[in-house]
N, C-alpha and C. Protein backbone atom coordinates (compact mmCIF):
# COMPACT_ATOMS: atom_id res chain seq x y z
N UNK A 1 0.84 -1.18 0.00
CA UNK A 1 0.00 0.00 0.00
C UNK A 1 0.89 1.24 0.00
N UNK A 2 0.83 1.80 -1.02
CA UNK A 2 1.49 3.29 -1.34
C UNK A 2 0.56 4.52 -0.27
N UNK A 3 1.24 5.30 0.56
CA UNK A 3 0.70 6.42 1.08
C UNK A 3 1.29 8.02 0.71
N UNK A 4 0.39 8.28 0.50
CA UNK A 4 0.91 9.82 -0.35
C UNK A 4 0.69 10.78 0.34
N UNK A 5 1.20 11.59 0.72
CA UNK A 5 0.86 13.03 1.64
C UNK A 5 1.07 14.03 0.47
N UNK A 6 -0.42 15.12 0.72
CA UNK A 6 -0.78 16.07 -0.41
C UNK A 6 -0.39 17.17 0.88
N UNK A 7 0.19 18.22 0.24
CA UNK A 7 -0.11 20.08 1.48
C UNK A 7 -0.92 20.74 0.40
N UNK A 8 -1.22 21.06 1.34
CA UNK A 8 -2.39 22.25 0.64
C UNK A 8 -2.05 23.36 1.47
N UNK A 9 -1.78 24.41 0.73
CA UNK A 9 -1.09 25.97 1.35
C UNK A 9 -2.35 26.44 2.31
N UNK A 10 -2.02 26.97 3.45
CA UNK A 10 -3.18 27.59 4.08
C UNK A 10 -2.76 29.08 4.17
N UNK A 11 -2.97 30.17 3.91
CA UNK A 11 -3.32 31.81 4.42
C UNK A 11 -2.66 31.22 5.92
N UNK A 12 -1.30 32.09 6.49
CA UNK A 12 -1.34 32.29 7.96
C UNK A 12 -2.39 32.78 8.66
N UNK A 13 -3.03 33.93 7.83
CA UNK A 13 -3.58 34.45 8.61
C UNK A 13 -5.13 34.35 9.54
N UNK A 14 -5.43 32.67 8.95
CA UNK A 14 -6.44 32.39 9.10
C UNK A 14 -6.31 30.84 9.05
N UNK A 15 -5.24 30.10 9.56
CA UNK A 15 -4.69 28.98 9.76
C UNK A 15 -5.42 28.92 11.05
N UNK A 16 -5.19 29.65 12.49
CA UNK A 16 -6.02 29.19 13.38
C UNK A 16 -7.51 28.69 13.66
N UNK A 17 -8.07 29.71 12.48
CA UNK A 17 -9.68 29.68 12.98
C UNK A 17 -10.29 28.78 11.95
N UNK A 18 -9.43 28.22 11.58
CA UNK A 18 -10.16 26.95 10.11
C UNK A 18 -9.07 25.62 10.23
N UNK A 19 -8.84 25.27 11.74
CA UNK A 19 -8.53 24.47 12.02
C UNK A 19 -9.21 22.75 11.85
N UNK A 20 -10.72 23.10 12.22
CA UNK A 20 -11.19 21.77 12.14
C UNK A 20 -11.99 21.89 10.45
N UNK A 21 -12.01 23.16 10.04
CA UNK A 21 -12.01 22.58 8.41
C UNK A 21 -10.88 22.27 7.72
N UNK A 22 -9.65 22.52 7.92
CA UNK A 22 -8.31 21.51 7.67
C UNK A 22 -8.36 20.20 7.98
N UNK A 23 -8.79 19.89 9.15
CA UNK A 23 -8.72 18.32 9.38
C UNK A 23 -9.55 17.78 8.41
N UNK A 24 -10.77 18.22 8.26
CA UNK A 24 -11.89 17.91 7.29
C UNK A 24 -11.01 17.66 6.05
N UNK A 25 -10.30 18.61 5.59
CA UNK A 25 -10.16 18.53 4.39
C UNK A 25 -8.91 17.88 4.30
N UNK A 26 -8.10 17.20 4.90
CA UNK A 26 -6.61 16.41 5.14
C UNK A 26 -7.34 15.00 5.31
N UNK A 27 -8.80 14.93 6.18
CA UNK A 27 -9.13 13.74 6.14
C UNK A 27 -9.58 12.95 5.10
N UNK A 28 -10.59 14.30 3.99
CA UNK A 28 -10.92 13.75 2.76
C UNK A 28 -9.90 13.53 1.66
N UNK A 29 -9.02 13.96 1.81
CA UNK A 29 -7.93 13.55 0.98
C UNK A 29 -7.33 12.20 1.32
N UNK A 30 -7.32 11.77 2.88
CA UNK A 30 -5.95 10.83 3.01
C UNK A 30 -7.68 9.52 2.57
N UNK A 31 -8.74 9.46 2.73
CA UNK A 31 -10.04 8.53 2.28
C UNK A 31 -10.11 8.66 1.04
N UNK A 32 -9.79 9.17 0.72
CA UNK A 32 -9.75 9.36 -1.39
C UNK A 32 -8.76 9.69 -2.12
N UNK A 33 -8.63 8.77 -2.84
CA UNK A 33 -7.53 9.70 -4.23
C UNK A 33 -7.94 10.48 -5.02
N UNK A 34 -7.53 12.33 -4.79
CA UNK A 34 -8.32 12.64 -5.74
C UNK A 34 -7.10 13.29 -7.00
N UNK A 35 -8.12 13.92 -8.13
CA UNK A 35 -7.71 13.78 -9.35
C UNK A 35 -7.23 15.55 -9.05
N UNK A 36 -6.07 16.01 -10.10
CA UNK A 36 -5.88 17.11 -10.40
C UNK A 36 -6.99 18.67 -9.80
N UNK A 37 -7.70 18.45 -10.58
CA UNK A 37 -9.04 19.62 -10.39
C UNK A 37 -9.45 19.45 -9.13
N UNK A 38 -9.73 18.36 -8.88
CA UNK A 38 -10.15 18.17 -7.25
C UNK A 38 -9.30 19.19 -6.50
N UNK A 39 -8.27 19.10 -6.45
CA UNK A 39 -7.18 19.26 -5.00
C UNK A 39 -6.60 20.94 -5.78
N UNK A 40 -6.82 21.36 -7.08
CA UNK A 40 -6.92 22.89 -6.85
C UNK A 40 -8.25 23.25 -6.82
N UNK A 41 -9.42 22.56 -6.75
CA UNK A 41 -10.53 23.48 -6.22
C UNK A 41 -10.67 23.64 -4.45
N UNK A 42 -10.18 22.29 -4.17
CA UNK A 42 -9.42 22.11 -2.48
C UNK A 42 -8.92 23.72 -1.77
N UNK A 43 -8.08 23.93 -2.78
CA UNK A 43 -7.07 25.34 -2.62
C UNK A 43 -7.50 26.57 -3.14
N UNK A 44 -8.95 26.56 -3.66
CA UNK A 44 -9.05 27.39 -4.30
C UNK A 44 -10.39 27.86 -3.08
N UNK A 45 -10.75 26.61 -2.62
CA UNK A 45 -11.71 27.09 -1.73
C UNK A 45 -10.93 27.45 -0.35
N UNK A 46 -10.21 27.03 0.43
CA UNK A 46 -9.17 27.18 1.17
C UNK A 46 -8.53 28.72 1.19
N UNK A 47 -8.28 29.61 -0.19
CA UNK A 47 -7.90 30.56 -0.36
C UNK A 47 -9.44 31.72 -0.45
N UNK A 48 -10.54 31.08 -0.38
CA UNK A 48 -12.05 32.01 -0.96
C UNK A 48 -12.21 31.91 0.98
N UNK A 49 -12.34 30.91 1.84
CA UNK A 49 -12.24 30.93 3.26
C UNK A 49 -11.52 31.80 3.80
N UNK A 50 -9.98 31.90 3.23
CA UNK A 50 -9.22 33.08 4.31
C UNK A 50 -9.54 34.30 3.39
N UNK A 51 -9.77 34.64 2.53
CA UNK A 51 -10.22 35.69 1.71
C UNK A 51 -11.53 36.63 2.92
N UNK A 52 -12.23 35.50 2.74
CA UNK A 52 -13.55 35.68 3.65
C UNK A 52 -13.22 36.24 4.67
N UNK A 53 -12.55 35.63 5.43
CA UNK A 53 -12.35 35.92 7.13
C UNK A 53 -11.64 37.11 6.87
N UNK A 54 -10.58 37.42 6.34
CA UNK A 54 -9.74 38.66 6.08
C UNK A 54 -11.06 39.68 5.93
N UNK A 55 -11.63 39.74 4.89
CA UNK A 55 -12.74 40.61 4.73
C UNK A 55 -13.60 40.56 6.23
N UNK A 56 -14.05 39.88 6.46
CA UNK A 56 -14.71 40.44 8.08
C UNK A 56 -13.70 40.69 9.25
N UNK A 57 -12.70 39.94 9.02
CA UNK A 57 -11.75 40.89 9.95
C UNK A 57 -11.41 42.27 10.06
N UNK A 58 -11.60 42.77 8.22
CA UNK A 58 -11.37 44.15 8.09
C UNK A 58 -12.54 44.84 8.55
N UNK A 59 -13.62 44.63 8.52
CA UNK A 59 -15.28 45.14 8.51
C UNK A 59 -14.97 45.08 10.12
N UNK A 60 -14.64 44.38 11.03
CA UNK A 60 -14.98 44.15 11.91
C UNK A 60 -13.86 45.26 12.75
N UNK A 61 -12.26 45.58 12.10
CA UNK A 61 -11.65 46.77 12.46
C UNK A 61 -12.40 47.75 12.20
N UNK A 62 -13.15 48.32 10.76
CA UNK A 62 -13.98 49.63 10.21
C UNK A 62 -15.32 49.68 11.09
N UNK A 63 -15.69 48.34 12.12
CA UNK A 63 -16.66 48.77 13.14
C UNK A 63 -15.85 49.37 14.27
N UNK A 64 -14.99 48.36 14.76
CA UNK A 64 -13.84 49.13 16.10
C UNK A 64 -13.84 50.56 15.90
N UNK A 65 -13.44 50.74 14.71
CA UNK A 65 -12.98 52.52 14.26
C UNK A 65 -13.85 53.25 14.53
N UNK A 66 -15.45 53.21 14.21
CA UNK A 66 -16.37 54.21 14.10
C UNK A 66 -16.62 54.05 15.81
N UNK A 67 -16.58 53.00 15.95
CA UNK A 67 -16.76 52.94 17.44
C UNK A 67 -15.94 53.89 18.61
N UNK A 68 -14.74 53.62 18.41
CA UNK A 68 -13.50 54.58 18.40
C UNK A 68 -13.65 56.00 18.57
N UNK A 69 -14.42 56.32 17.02
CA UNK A 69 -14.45 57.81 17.08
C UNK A 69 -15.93 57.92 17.56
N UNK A 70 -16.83 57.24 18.01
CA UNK A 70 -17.84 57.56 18.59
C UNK A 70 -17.68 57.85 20.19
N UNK A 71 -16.78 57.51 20.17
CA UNK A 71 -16.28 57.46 22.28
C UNK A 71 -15.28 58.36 21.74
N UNK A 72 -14.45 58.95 21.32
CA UNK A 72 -13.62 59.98 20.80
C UNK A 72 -14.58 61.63 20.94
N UNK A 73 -15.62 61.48 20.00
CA UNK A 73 -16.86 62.79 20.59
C UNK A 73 -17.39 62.54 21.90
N UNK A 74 -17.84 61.67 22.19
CA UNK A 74 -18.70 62.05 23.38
C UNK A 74 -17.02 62.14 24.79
N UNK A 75 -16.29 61.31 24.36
CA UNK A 75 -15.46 62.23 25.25
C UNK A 75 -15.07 63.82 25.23
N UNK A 76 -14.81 64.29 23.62
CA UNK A 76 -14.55 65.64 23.26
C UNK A 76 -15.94 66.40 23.94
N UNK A 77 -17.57 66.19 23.64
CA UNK A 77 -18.50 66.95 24.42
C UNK A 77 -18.02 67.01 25.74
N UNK A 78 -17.50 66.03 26.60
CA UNK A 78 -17.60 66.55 28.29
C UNK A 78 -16.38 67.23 28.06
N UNK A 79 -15.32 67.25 27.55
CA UNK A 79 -14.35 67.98 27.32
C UNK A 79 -14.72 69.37 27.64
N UNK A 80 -15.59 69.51 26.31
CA UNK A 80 -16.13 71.27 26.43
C UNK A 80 -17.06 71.85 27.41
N UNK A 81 -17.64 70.53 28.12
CA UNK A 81 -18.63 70.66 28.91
C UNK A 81 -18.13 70.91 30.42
N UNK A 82 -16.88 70.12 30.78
CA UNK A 82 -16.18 70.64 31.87
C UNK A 82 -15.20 71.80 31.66
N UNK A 83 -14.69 72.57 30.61
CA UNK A 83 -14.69 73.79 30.34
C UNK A 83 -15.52 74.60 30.71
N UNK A 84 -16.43 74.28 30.02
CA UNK A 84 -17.77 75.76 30.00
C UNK A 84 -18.41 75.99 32.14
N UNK A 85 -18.45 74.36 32.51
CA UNK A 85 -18.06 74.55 33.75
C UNK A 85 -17.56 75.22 34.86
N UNK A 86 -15.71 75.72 34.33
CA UNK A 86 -14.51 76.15 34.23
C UNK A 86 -15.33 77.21 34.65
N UNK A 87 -15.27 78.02 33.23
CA UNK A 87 -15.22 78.65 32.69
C UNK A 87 -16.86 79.79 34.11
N UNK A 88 -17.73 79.23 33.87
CA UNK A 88 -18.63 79.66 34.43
C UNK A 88 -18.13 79.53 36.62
N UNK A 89 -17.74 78.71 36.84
CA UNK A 89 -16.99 78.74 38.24
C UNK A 89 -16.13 79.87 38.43
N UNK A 90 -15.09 80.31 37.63
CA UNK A 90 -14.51 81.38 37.23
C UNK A 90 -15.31 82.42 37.21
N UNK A 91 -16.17 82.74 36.66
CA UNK A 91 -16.91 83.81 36.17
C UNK A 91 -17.64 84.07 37.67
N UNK A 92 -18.34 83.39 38.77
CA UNK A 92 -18.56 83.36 39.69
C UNK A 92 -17.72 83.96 40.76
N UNK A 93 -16.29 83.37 40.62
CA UNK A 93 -15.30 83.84 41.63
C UNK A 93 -14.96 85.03 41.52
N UNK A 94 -14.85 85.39 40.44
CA UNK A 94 -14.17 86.62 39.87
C UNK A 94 -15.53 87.91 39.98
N UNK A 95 -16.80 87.32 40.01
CA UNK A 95 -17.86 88.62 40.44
C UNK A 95 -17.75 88.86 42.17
N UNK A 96 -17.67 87.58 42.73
CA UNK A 96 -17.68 87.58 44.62
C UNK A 96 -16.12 88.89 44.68
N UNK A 97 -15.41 88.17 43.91
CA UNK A 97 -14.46 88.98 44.41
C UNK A 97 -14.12 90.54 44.06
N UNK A 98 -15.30 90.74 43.04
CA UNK A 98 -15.56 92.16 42.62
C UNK A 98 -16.67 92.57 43.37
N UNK A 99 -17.52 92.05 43.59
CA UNK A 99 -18.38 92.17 44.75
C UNK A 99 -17.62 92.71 46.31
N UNK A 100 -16.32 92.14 46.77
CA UNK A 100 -15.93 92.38 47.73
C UNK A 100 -15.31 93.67 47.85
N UNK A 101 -14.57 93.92 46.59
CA UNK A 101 -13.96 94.54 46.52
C UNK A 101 -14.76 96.12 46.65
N UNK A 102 -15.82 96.23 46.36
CA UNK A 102 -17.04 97.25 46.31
C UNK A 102 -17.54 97.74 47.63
């Protein structure tokens, strides 16, 4: 009995999270001999999977981001809001003490 070991390239970047569809697909290979076309549509789907995940990985940074700059303003509002605060505490001290001064 001849045993043949096939690799099929995986994307690093998505080698972790398509772990048990690798086994899947290492298992259907070592249960079948397959033909040419087979084993680059193997790789062709393999490469359309990390394609995929890359794309929602990116979607899923371009949500982080807006998110980001959504807590970015509402921090900048209290920003101006404990200014104007400031600003009005000041304006208070500065009449008492023109007040006193009178």
């Amino acid at each position: 009995m001849k045993i043949s070991i096939i690799v099929i390239p995986v994307l690093a970047g998505d080698a972790l999270s398509n772990d048990a569809e690798a086994v899947v697909l290492l298992s259907s290979l070592l249960l079948k001999k397959l033909d040419a076309d087979s084993v680059v549509k193997l790789q062709t789907d393999a490469l359309n999977t990390n394609e995929n995940a890359a794309s929602k990985d990116a979607s899923s940074l371009a949500n982080d981001a807006l998110s980001l700059d959504a807590d970015a303003a509402l921090l900048a509002e209290s920003v101006v809001k404990l200014q104007n605060d400031a600003l009005l505490h000041i304006s208070s001290l500065l009449a008492l003490s023109l007040a006193e001064l009178w």
